[in-house]
PDB file of N, CA and C in Angstrom:
ATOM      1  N   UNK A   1       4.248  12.259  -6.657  1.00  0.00           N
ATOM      2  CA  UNK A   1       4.836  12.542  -5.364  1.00  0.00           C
ATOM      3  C   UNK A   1       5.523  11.293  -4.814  1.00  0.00           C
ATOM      4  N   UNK A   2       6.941  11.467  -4.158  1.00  0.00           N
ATOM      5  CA  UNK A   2       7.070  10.327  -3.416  1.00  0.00           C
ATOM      6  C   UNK A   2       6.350   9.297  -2.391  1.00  0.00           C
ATOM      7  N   UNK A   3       6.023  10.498  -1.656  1.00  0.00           N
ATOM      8  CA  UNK A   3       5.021   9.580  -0.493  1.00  0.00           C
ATOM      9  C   UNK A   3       3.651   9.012  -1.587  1.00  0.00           C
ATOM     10  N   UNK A   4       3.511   8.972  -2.059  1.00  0.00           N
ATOM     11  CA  UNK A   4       2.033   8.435  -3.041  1.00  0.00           C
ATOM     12  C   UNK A   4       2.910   6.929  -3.534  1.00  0.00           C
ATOM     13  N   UNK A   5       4.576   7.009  -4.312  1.00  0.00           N
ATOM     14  CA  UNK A   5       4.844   5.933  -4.769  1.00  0.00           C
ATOM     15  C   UNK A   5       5.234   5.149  -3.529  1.00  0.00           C
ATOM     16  N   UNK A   6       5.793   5.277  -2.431  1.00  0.00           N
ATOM     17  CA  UNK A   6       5.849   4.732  -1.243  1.00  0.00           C
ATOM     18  C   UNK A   6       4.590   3.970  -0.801  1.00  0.00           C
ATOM     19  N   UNK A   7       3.105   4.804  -0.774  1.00  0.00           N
ATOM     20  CA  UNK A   7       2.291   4.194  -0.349  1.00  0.00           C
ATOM     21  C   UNK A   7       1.524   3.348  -1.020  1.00  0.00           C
ATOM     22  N   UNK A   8       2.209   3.453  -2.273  1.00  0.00           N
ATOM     23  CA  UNK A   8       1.462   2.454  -3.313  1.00  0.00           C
ATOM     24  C   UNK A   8       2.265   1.420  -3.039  1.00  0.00           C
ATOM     25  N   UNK A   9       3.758   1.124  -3.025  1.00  0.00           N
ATOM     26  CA  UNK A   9       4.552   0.008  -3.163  1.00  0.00           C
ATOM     27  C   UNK A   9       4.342  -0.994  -1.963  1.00  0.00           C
ATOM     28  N   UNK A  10       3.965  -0.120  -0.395  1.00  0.00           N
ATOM     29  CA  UNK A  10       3.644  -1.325   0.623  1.00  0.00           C
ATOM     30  C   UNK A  10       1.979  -1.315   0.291  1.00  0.00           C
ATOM     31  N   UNK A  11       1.169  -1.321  -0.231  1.00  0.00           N
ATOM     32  CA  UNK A  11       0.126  -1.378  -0.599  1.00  0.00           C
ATOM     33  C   UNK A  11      -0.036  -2.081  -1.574  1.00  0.00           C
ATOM     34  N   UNK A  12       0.948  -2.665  -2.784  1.00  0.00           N
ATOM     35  CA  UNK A  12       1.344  -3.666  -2.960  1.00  0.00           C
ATOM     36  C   UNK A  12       1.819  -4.483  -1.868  1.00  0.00           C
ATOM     37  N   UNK A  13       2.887  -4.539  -1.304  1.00  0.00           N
ATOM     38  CA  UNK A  13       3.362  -5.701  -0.972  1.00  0.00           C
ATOM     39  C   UNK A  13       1.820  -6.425   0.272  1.00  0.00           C
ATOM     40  N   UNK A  14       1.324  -5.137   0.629  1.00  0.00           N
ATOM     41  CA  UNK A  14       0.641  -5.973   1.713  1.00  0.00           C
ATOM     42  C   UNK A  14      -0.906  -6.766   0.851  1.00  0.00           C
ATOM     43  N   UNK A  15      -0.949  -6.580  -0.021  1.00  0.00           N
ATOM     44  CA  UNK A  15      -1.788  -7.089  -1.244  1.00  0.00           C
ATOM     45  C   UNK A  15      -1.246  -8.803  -1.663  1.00  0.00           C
ATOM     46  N   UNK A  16       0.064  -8.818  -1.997  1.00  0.00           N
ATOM     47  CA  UNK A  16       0.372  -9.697  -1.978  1.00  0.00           C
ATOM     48  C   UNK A  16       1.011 -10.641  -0.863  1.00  0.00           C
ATOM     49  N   UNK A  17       0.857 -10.062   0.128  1.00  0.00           N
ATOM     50  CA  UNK A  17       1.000 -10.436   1.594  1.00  0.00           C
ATOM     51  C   UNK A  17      -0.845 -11.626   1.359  1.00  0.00           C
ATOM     52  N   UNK A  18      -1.754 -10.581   1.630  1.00  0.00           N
ATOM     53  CA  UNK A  18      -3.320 -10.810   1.532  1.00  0.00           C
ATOM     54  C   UNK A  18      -3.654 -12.274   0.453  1.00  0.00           C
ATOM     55  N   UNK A  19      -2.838 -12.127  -0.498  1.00  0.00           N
ATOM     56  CA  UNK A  19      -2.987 -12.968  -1.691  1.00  0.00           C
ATOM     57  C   UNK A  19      -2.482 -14.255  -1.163  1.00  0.00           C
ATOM     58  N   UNK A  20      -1.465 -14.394  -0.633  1.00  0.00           N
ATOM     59  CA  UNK A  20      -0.264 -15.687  -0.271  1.00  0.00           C
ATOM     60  C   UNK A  20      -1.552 -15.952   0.632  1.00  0.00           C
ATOM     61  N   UNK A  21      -2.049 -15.251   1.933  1.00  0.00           N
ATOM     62  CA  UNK A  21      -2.761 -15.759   2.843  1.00  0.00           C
ATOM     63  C   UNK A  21      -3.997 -16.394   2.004  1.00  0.00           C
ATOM     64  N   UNK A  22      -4.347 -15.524   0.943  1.00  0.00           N
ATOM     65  CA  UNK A  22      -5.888 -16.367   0.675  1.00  0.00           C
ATOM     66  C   UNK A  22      -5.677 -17.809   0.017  1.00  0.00           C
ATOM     67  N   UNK A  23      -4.637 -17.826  -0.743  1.00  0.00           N
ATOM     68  CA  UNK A  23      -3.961 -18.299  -2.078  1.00  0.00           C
ATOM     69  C   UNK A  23      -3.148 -19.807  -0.862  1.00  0.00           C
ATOM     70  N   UNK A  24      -2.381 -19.585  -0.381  1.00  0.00           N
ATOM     71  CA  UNK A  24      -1.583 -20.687   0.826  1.00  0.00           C
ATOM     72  C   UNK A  24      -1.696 -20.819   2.082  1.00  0.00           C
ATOM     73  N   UNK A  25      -2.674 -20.079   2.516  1.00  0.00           N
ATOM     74  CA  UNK A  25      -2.852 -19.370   3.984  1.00  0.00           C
ATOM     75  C   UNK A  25      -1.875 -19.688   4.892  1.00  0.00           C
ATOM     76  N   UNK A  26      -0.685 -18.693   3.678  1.00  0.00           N
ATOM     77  CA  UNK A  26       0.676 -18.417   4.418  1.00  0.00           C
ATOM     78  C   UNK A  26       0.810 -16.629   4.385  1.00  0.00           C
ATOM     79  N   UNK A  27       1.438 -16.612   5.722  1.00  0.00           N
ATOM     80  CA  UNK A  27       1.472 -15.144   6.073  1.00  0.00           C
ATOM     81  C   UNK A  27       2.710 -15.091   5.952  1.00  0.00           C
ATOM     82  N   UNK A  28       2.843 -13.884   4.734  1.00  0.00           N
ATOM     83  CA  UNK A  28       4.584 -13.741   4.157  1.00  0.00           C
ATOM     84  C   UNK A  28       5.366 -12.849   5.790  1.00  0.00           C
ATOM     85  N   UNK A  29       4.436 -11.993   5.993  1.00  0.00           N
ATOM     86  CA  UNK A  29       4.963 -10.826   6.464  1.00  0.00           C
ATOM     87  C   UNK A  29       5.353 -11.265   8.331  1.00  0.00           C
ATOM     88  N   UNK A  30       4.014 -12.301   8.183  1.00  0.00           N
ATOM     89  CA  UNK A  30       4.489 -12.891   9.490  1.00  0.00           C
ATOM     90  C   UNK A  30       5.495 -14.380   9.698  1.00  0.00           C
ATOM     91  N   UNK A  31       5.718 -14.424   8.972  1.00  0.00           N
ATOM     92  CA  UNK A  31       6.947 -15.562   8.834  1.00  0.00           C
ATOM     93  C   UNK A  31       8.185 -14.624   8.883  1.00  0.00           C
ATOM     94  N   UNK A  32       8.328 -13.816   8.256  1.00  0.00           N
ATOM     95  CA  UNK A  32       9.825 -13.021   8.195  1.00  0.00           C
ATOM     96  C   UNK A  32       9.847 -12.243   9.360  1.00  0.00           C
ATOM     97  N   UNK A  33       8.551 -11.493  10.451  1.00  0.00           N
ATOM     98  CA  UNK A  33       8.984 -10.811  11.499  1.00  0.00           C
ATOM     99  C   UNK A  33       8.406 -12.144  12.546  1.00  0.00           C
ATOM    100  N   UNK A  34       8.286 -13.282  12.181  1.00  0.00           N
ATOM    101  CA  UNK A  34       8.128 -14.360  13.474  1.00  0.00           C
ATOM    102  C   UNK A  34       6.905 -14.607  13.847  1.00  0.00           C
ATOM    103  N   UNK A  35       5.880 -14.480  13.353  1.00  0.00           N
ATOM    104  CA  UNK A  35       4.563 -14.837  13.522  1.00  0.00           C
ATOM    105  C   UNK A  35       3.907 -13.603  13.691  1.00  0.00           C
ATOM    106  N   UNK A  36       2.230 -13.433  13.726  1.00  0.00           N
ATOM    107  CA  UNK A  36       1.446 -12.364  13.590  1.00  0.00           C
ATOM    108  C   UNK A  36       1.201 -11.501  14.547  1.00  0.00           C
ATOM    109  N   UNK A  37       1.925 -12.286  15.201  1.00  0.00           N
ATOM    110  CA  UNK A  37       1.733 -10.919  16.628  1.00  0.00           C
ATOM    111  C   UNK A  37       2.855 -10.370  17.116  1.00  0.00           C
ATOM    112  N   UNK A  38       3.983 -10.486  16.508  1.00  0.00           N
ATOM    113  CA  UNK A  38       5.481  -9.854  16.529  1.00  0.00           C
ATOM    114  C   UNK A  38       5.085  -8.625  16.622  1.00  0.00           C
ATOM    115  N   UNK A  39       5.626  -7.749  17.123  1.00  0.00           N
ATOM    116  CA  UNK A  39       5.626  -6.244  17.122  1.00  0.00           C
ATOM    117  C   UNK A  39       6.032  -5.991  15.768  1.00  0.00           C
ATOM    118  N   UNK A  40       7.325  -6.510  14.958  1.00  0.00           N
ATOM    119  CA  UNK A  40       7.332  -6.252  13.714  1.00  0.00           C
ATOM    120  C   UNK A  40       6.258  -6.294  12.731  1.00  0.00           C
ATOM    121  N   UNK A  41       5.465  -7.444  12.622  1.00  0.00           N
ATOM    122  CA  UNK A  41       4.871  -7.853  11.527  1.00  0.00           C
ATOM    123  C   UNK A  41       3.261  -6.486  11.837  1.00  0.00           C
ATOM    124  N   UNK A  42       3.270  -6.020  13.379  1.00  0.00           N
ATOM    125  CA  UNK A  42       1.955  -5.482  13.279  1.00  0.00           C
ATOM    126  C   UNK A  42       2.501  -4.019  12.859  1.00  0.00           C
ATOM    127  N   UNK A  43       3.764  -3.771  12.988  1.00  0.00           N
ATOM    128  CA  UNK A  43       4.095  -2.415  12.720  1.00  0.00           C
ATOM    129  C   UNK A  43       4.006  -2.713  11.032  1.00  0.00           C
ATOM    130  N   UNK A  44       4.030  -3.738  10.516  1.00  0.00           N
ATOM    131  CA  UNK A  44       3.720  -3.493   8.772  1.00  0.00           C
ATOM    132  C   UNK A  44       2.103  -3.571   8.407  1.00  0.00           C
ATOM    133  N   UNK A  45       2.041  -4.007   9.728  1.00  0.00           N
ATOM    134  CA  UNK A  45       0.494  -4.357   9.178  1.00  0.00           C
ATOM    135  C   UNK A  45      -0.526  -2.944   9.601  1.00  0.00           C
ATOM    136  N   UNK A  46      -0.057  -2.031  10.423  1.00  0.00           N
ATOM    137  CA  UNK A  46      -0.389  -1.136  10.641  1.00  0.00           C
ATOM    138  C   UNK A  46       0.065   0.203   9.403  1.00  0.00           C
ATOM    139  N   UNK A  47       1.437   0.228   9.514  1.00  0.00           N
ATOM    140  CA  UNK A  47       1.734   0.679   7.879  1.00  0.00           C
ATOM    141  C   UNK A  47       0.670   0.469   6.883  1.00  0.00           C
ATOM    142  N   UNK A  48       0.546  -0.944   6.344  1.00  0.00           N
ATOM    143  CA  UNK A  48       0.026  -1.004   5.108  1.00  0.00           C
ATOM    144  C   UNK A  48      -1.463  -0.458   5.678  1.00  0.00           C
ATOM    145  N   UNK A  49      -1.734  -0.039   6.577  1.00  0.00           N
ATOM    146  CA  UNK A  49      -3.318  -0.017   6.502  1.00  0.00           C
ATOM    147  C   UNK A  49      -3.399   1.345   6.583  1.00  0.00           C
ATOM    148  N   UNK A  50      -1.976   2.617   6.802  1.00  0.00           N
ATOM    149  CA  UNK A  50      -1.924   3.731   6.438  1.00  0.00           C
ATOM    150  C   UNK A  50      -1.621   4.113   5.611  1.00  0.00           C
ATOM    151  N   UNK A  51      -1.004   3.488   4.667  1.00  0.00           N
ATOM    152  CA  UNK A  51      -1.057   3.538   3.160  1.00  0.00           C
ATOM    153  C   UNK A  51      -2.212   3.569   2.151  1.00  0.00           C
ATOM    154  N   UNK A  52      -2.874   2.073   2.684  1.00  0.00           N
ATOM    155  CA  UNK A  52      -4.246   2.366   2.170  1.00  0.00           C
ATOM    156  C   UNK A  52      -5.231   3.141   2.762  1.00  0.00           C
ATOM    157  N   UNK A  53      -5.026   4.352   3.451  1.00  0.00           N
ATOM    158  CA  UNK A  53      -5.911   5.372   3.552  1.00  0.00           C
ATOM    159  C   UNK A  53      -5.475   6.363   2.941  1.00  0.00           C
ATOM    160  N   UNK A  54      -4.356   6.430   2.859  1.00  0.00           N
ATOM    161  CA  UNK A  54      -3.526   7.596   2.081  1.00  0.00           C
ATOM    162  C   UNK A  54      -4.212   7.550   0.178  1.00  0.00           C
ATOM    163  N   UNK A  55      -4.155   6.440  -0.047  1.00  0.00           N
ATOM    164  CA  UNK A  55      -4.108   5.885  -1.994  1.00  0.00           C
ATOM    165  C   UNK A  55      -5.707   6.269  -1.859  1.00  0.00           C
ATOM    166  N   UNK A  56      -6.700   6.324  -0.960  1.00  0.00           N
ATOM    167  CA  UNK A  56      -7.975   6.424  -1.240  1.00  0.00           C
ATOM    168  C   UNK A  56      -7.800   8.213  -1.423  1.00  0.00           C
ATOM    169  N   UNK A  57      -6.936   8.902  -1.124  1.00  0.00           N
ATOM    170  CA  UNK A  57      -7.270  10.082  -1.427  1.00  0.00           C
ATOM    171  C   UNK A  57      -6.476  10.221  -3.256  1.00  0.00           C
ATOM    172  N   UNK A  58      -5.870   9.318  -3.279  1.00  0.00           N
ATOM    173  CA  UNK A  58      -5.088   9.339  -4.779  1.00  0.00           C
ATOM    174  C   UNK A  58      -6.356   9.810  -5.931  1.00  0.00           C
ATOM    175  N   UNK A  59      -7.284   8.483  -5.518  1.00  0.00           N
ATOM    176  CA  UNK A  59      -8.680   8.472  -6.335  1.00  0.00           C
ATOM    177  C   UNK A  59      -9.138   9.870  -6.481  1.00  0.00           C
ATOM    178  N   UNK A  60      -9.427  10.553  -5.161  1.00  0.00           N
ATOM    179  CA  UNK A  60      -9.649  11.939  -4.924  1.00  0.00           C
ATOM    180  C   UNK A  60      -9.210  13.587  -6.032  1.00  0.00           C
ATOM    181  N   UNK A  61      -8.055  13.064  -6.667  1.00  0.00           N
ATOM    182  CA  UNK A  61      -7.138  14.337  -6.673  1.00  0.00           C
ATOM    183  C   UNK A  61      -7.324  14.397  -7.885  1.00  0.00           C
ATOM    184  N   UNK A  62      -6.973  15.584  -8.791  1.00  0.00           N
ATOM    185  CA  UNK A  62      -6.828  15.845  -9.742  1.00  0.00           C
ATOM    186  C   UNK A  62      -5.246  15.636 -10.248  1.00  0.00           C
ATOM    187  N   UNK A  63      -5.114  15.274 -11.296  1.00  0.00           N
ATOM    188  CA  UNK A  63      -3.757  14.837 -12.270  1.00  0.00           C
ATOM    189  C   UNK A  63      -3.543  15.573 -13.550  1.00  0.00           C
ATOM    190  N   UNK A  64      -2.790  16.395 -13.420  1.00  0.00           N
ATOM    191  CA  UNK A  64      -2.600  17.090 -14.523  1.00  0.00           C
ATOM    192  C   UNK A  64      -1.515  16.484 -15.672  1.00  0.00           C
ATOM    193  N   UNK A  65      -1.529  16.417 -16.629  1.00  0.00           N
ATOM    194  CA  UNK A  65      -0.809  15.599 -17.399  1.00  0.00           C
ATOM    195  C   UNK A  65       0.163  16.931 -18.243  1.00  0.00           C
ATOM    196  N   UNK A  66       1.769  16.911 -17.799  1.00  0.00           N
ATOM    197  CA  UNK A  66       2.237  17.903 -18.985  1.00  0.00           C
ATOM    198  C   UNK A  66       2.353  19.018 -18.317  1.00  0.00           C
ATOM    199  N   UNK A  67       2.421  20.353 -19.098  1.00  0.00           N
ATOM    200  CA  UNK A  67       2.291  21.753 -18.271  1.00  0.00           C
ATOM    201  C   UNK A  67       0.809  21.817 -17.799  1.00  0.00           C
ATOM    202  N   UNK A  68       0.444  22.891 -17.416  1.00  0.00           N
ATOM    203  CA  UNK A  68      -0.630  23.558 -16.754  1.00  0.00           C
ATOM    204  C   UNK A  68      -1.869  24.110 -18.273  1.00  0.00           C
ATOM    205  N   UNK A  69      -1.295  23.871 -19.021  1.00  0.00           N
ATOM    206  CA  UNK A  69      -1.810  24.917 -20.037  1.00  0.00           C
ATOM    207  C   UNK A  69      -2.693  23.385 -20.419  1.00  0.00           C
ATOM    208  N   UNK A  70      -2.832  22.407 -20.286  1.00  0.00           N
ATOM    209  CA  UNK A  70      -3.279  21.288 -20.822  1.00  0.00           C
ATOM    210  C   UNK A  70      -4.444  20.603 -19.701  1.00  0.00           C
ATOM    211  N   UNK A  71      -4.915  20.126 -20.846  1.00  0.00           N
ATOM    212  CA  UNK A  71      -6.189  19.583 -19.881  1.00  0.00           C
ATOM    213  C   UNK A  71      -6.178  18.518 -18.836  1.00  0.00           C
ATOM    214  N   UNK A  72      -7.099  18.763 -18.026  1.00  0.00           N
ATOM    215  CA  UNK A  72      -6.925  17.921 -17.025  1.00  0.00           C
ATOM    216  C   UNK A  72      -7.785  16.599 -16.588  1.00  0.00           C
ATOM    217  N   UNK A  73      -6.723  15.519 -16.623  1.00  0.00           N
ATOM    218  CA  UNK A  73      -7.653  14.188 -16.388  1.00  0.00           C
ATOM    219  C   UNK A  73      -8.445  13.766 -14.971  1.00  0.00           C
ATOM    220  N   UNK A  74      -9.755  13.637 -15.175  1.00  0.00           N
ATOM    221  CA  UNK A  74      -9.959  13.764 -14.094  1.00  0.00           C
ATOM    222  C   UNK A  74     -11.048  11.646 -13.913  1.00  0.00           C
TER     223      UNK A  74
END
């Protein structure tokens, strides 16, 4: 589904957002919208944290691989 690769890709980026902070304790996301309390940077930071509620139902779902007639990975 689209919205699944969407919520995976800022679920990346805010991962490697998380990483720079642990790794340089530089905040990517708040340097580019102006520091951490920009309205920008919390509207990503609020994003990525609806993304990662969304990917916990990914775990959830069943994936069918192929047609219907084939088994299913679960």
């Amino acid at each position: 589904m689209l919205i699944d690769k969407i919520a995976l890709s800022l679920l990346i980026i805010g991962g490697i957002n998380w990483g720079s902070v642990g790794l340089f304790q530089f905040d990517i996301v708040g340097w580019i919208f102006g520091g951490m309390d920009s309205i920008g940077a919390r509207i990503v930071f609020v994003l990525v944290g609806l993304c990662a509620l969304w990917c916990v139902s990914i775990l959830f779902r069943h994936i069918t691989v192929g047609d219907e007639n084939r088994d299913r990975i679960e």
